[in-house]
Protein backbone atom coordinates (compact mmCIF):
# COMPACT_ATOMS: atom_id res chain seq x y z
CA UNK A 1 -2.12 -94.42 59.64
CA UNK A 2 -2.40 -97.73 58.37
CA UNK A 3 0.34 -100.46 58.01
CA UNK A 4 1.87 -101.29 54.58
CA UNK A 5 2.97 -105.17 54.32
CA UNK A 6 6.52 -104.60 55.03
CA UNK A 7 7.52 -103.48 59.01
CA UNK A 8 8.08 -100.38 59.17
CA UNK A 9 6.44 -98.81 56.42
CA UNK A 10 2.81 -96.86 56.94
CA UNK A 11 0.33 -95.13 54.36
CA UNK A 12 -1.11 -91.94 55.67
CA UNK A 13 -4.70 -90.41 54.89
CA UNK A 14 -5.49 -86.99 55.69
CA UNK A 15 -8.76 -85.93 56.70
CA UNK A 16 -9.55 -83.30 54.16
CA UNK A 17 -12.13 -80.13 54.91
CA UNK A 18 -13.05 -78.32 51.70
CA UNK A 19 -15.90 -75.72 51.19
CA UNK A 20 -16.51 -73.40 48.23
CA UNK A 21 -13.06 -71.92 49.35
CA UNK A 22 -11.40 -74.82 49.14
CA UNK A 23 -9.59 -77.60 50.75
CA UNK A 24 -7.72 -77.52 54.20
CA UNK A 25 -6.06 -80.29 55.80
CA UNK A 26 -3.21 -81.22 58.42
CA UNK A 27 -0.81 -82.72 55.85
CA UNK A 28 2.02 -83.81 58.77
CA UNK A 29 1.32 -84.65 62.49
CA UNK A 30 4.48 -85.17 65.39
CA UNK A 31 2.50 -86.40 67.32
CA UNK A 32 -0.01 -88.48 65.52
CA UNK A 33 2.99 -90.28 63.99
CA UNK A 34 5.11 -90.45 67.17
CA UNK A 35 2.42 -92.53 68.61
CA UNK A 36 2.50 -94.77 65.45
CA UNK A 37 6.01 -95.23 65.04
CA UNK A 38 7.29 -94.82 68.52
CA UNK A 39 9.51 -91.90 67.95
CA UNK A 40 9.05 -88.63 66.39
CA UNK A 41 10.78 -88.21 62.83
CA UNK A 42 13.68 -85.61 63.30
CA UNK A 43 12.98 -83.40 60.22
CA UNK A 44 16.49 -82.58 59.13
CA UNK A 45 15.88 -81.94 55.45
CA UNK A 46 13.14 -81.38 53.42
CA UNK A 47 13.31 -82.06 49.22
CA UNK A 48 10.88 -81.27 46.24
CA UNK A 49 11.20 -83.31 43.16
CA UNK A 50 9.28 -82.72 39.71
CA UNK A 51 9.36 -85.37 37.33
CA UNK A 52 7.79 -86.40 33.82
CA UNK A 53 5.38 -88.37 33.22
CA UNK A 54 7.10 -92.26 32.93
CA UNK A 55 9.97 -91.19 35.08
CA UNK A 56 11.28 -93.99 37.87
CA UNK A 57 13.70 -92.73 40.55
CA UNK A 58 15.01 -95.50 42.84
CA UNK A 59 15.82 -97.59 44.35
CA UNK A 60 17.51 -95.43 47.20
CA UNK A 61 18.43 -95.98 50.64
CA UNK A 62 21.02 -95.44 53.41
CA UNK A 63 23.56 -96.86 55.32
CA UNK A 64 21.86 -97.38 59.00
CA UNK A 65 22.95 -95.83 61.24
CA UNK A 66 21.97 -93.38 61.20
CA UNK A 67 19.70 -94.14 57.94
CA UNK A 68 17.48 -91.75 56.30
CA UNK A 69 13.51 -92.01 57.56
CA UNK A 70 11.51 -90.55 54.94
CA UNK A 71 7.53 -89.36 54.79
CA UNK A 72 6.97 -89.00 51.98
CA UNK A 73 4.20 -87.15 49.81
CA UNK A 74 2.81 -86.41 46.25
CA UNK A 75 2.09 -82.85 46.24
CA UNK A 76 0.96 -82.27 42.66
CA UNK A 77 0.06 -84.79 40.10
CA UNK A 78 0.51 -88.61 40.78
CA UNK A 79 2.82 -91.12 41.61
CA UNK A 80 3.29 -94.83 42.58
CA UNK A 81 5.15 -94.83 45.84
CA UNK A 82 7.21 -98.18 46.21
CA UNK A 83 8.78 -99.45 49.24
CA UNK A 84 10.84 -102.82 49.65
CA UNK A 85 12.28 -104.25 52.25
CA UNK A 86 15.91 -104.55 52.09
CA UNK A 87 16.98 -105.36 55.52
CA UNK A 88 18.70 -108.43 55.54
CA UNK A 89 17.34 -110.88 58.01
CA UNK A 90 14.00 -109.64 57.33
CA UNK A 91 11.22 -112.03 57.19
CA UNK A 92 9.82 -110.06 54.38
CA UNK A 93 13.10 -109.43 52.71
CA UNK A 94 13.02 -108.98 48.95
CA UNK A 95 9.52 -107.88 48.65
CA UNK A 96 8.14 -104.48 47.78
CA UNK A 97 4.53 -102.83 48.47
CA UNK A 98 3.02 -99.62 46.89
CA UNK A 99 0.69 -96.79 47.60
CA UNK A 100 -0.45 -94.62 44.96
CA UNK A 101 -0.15 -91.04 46.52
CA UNK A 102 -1.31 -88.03 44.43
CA UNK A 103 -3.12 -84.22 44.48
CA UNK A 104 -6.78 -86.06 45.32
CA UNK A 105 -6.49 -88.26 48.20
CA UNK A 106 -3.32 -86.94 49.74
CA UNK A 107 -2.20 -89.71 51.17
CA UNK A 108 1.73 -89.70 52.39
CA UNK A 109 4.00 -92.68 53.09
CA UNK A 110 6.30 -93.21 55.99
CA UNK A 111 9.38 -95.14 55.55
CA UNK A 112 11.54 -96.29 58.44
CA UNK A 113 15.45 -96.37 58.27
CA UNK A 114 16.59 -99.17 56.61
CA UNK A 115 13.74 -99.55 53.96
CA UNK A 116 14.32 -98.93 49.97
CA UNK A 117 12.35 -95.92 48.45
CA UNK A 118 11.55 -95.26 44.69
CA UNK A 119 8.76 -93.96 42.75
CA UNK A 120 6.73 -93.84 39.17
CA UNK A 121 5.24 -90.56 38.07
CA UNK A 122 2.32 -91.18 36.56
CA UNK A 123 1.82 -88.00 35.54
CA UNK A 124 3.66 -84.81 33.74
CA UNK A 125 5.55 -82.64 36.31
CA UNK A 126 4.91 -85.30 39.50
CA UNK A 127 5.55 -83.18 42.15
CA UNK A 128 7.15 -85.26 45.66
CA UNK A 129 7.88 -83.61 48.70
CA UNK A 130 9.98 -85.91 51.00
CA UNK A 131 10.58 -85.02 54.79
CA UNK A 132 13.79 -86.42 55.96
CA UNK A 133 15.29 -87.98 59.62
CA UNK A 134 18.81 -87.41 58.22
CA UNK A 135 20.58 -84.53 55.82
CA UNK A 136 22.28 -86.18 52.39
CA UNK A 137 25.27 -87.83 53.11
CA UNK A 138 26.60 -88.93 49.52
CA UNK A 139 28.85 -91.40 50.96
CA UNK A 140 26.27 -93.45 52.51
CA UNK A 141 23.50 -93.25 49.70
CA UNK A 142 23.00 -96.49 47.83
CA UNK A 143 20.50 -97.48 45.05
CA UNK A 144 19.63 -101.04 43.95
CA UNK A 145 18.14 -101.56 40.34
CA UNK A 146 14.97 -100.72 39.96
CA UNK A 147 14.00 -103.09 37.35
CA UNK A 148 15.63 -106.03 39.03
CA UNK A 149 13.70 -109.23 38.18
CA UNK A 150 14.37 -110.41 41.62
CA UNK A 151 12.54 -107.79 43.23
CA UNK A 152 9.54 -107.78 39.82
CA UNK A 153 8.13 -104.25 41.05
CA UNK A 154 5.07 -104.05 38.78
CA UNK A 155 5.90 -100.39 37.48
CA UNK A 156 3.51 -98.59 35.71
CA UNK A 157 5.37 -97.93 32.67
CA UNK A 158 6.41 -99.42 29.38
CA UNK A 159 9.21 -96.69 28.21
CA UNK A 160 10.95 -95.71 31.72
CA UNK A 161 12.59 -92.64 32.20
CA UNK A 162 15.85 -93.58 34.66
CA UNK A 163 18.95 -91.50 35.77
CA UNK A 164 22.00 -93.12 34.94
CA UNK A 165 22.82 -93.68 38.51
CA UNK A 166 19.62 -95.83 38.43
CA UNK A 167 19.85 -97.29 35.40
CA UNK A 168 23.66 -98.86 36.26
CA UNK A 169 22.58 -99.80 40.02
CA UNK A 170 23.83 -103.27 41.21
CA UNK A 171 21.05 -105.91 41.53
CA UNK A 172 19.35 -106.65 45.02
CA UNK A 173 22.12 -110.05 44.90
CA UNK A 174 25.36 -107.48 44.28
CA UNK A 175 24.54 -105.19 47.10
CA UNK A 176 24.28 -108.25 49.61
CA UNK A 177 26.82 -109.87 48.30
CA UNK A 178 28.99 -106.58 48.38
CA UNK A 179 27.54 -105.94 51.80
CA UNK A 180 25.70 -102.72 51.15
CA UNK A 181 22.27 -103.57 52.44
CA UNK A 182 21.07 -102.81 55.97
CA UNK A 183 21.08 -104.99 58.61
CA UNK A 184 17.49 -106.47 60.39
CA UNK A 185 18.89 -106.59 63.63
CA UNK A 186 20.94 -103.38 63.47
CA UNK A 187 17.51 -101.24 62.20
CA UNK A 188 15.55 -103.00 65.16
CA UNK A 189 17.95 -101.60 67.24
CA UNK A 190 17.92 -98.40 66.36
CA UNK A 191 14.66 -97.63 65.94
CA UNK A 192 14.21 -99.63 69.57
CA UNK A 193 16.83 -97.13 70.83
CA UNK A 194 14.72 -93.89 69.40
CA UNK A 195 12.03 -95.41 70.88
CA UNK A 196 13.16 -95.59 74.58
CA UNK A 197 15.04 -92.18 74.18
CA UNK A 198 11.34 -90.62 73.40
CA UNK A 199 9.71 -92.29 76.02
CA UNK A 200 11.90 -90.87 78.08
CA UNK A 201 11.76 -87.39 77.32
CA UNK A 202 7.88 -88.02 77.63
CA UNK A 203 7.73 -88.99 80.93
């Protein structure tokens, strides 16, 4: 597991084991990312999405707490995972970083509670398979545009394909000022609280 730029964000890389039969790997460790993140991530929902090629979904996050933690992986085809940073307070507030996860490499993302999520599909029928911390809760979901010039996420695309909940999004400056976005402090503290709770149970 390797840090991404922004706290609280990893890139996973499987070790893959392939033979004329094929390929086997361990796609999702507890324990491997407990010991990374501090905590284990309380799988509460699991989600497939297929997308066209060009599609962009995001920006989406959640109110914390509790949040939505998200690992997140490309199970067929290719995408370019994005994750910004829209805890405000954050020293790294307002910028974005990107893996490209797809059917080769394998490679996941982890995204803490507090952190935006979107993606590109690079490909036709883009398959993403997201493990969640929390179930939906539609009253707590948010999205910020994803084509906001303030954030300038260097998407892939020239002719994106956007929901209309995406496309009409407020702009990173209309969520703060409405006071949607998360709070630094207030994800600190609750992934600092997850943290002592597992350590806990450990001992």
């Amino acid at each position: 597991m390797t840090a991404l730029s922004i706290e609280g964000a990893w890139e996973v890389t499987p070790q893959q084991r392939g033979d004329e039969r094929g390929v086997f790997m361990e796609w999702y460790r507890f324990d491997r990312l407990a010991e990374t993140v501090g905590h284990p991530l309380r799988l509460a929902q699991a989600n497939f999405s297929t997308s066209a090629q060009g599609v962009v979904r995001g920006i989406h996050f959640a109110d914390v707490p509790p949040g939505q933690g998200k690992y997140v992986s490309c199970v067929r085809g290719a995408v370019l995972d994005v994750v910004v940073d829209l805890r405000v307070g954050s020293p790294t507030f307002g910028t974005w970083d990107a893996v490209r996860l797809d059917d080769i490499d394998r490679k996941s993302v982890y995204i803490s509670e507090g952190l935006g999520h979107g993606f590109c599909a690079l490909t036709d029928g883009a398959t993403v398979a997201y493990l969640c911390s929390e179930a939906y809760a539609p009253q707590r979901e948010h999205s910020i545009q994803p084509f906001d010039p303030d954030l300038a996420i260097e998407w892939p695309v020239e002719a994106p394909i956007l929901s209309s909940r995406d496309e009409t999004a407020p702009s990173l400056a209309e969520a703060h000022a409405a006071g949607q976005l998360p709070d630094h402090r207030a994800c600190r503290e609750f992934t600092a609280d997850n943290t002592s709770a597992y350590a806990r149970r450990a001992r």
